[in-house]
C-alpha atoms as a PDB file:
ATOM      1  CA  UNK A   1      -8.199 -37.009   6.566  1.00  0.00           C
ATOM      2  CA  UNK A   2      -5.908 -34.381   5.135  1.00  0.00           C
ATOM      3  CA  UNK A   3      -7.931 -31.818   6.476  1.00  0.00           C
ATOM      4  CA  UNK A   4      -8.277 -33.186   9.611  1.00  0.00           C
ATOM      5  CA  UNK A   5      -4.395 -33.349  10.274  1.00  0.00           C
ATOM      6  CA  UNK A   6      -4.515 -29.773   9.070  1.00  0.00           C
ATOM      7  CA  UNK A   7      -6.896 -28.640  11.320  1.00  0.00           C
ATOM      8  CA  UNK A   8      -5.184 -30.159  14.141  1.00  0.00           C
ATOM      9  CA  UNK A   9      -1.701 -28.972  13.330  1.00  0.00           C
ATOM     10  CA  UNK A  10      -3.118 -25.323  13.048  1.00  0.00           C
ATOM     11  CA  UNK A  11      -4.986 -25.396  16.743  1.00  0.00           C
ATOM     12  CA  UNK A  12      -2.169 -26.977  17.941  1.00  0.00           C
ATOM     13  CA  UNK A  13      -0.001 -23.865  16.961  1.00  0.00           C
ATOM     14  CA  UNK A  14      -2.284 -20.783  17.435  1.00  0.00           C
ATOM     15  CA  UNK A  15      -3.296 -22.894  20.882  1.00  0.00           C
ATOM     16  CA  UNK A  16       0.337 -22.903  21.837  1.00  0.00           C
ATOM     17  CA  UNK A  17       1.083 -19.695  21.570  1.00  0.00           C
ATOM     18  CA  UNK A  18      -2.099 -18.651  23.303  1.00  0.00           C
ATOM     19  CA  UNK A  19      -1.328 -20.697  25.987  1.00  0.00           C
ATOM     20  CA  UNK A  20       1.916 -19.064  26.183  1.00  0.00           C
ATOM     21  CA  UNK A  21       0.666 -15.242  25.684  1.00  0.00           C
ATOM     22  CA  UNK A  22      -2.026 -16.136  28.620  1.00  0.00           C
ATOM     23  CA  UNK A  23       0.469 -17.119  31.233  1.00  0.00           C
ATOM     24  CA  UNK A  24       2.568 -13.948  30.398  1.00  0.00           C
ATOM     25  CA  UNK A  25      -0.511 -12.134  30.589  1.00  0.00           C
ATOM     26  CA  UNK A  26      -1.903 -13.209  33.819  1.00  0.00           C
ATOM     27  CA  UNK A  27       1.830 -13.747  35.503  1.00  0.00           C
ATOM     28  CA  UNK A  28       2.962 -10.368  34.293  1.00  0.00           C
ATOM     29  CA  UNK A  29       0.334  -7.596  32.894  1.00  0.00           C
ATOM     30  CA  UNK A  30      -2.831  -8.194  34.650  1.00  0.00           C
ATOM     31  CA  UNK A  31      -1.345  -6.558  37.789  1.00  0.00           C
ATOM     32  CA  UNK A  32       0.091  -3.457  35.913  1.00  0.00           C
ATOM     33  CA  UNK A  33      -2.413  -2.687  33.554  1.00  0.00           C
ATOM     34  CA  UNK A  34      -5.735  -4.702  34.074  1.00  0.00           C
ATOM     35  CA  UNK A  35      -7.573  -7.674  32.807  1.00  0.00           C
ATOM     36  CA  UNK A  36      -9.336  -5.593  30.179  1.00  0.00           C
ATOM     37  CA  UNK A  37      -6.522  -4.132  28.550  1.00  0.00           C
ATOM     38  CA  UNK A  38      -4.045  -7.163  29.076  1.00  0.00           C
ATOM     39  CA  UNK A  39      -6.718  -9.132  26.975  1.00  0.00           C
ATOM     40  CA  UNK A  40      -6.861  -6.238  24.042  1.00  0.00           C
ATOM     41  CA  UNK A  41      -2.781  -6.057  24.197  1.00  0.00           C
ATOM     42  CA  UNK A  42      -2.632  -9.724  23.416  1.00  0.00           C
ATOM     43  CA  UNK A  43      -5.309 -10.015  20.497  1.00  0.00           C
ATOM     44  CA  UNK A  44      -3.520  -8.507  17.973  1.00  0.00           C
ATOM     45  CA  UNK A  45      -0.492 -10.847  18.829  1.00  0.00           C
ATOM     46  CA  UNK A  46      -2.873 -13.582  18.418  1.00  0.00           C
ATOM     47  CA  UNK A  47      -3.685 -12.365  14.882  1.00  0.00           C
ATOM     48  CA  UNK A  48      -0.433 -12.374  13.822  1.00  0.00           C
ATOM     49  CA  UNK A  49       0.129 -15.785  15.381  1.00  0.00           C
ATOM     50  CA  UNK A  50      -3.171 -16.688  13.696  1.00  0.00           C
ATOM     51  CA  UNK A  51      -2.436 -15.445  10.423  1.00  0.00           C
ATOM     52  CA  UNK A  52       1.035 -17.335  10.120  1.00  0.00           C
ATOM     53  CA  UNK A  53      -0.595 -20.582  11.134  1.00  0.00           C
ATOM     54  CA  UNK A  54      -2.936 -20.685   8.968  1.00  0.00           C
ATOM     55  CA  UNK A  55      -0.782 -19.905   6.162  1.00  0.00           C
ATOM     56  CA  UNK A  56       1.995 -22.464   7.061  1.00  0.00           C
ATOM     57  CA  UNK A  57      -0.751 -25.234   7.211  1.00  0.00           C
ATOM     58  CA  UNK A  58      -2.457 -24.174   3.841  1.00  0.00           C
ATOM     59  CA  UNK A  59       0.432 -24.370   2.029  1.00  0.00           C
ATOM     60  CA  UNK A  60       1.487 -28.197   2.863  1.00  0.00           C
ATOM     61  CA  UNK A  61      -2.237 -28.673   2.122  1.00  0.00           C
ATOM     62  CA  UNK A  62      -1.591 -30.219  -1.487  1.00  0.00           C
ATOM     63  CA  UNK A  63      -4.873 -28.739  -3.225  1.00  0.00           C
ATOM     64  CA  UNK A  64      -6.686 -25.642  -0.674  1.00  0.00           C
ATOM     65  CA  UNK A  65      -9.871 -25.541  -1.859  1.00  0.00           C
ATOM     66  CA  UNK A  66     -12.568 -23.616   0.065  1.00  0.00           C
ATOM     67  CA  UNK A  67     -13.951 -26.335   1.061  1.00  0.00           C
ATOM     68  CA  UNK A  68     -11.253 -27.755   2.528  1.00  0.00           C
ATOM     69  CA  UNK A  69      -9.786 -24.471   4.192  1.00  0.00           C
ATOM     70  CA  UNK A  70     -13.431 -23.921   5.847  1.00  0.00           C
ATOM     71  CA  UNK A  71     -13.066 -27.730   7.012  1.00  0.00           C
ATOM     72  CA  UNK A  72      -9.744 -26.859   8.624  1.00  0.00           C
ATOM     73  CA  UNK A  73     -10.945 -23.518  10.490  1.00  0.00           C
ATOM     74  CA  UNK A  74     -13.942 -24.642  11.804  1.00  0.00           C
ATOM     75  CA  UNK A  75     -12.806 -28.247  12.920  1.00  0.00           C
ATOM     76  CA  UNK A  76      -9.408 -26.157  14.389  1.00  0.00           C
ATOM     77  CA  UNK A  77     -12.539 -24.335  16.141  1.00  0.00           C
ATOM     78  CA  UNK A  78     -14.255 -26.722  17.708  1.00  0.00           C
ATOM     79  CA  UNK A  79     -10.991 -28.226  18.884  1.00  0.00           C
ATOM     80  CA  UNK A  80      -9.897 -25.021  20.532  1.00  0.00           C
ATOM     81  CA  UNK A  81     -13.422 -24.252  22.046  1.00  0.00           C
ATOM     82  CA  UNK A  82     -13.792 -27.855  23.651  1.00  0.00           C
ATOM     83  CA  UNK A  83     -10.305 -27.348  25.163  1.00  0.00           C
ATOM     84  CA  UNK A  84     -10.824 -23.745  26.330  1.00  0.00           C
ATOM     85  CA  UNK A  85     -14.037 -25.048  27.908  1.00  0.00           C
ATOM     86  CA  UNK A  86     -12.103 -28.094  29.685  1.00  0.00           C
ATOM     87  CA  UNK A  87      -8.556 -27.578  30.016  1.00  0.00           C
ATOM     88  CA  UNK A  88      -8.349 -23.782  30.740  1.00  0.00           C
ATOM     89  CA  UNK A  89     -11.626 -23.160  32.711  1.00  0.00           C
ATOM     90  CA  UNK A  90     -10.455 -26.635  35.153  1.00  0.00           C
ATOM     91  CA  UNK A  91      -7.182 -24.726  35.675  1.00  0.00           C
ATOM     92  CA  UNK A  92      -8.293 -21.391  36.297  1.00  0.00           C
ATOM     93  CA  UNK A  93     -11.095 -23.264  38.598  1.00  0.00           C
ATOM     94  CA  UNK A  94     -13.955 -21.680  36.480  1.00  0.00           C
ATOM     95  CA  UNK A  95     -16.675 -23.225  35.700  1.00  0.00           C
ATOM     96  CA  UNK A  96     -18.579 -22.103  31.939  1.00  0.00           C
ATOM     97  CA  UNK A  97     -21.214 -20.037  33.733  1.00  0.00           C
ATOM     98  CA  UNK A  98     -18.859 -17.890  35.358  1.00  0.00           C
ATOM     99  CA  UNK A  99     -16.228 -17.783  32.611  1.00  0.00           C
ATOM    100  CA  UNK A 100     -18.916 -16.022  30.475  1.00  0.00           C
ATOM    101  CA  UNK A 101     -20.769 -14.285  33.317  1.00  0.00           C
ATOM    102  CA  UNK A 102     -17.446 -12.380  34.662  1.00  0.00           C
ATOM    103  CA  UNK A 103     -16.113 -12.048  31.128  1.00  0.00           C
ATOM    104  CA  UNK A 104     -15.280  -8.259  30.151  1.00  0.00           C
ATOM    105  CA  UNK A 105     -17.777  -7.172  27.516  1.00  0.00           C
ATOM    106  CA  UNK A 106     -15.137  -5.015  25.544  1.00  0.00           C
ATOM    107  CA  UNK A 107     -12.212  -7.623  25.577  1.00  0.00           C
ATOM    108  CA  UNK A 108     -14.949 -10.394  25.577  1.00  0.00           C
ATOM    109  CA  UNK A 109     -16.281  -9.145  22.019  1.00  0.00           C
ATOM    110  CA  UNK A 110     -12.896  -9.153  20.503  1.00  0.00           C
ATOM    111  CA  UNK A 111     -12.204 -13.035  22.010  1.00  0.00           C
ATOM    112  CA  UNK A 112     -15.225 -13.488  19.907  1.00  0.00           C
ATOM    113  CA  UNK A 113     -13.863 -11.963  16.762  1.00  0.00           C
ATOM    114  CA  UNK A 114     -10.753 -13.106  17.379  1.00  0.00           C
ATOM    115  CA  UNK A 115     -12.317 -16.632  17.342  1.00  0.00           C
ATOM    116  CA  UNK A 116     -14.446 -15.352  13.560  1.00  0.00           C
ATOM    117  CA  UNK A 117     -10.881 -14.936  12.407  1.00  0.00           C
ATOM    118  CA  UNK A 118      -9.642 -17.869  13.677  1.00  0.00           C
ATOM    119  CA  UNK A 119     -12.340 -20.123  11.588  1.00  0.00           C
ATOM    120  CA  UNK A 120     -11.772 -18.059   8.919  1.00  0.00           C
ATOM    121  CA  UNK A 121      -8.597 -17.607   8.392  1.00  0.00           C
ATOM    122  CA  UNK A 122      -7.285 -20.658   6.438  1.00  0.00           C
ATOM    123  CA  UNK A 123      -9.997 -19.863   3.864  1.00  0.00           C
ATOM    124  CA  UNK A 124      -8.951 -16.297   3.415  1.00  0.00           C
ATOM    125  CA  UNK A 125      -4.767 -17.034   3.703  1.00  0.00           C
ATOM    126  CA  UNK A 126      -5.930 -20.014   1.264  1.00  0.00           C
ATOM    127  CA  UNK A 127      -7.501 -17.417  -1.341  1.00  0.00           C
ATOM    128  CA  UNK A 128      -4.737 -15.045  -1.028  1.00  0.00           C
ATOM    129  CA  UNK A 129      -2.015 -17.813  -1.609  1.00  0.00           C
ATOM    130  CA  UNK A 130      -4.441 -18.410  -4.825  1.00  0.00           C
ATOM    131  CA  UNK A 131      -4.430 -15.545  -6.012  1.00  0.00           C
ATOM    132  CA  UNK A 132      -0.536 -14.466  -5.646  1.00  0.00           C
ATOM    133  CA  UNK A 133       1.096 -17.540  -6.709  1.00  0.00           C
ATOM    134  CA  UNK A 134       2.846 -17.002  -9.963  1.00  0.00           C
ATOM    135  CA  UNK A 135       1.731 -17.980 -13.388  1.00  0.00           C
ATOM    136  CA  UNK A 136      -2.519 -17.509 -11.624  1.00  0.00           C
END
């Protein structure tokens, strides 16, 4: 159960934020720079903001094992996925054919990294928390 309040704590904060960059995006850079380059601006934002999250969730996690960190990403996944798939495409009045069929290729391959990272991260903040803290 730990994991699973872990999991949800870190979509709800890299979600959040993503939320937040896309509005900006669309409202704001879209018309002054293009879809495909708005998109690639805002990844590496969404690293950082991925990065942090993860981190601040792994370390209230009492004992961060791998298997627990991998637990976190990929249920944090599947939450963020189903609610892209719902929530976003119903408000940008897409349906999931055309999200992927209009997607960019370029900025579309690094939404698919950036959602690697995103599954992975709590396992690889976790190991690097590991390894750092004093007296290991």
């Amino acid at each position: 159960m730990k994991s699973l309040k872990a999991a949800i704590l870190y979509f709800l904060a890299v979600f959040t934020a993503g939320f937040a960059l896309g509005v900006l995006r669309v409202l704001f850079v879209v018309n002054c720079l293009g879809e495909r380059t708005a998109e690639l601006i805002e990844q590496p934002i969404m690293l950082i903001v991925i990065v942090l999250a993860a981190g601040k969730v792994i370390r209230r996690v009492q004992q961060p094992t791998p298997t627990n960190c991998m637990a976190i990403g990929f249920i944090a996944l599947i939450l963020l996925v189903t609610v892209e798939f719902t929530v976003v495409l119903w408000i940008r009045g897409l349906n999931i054919s055309d999200y992927i069929y209009n997607r960019d290729r370029v900025s579309g391959i690094a939404y698919l990294l950036m959602l690697a990272a995103f599954a992975m991260m709590p396992v690889i903040v976790a190991r690097t928390y590991r390894t750092n803290r004093p007296g290991s």
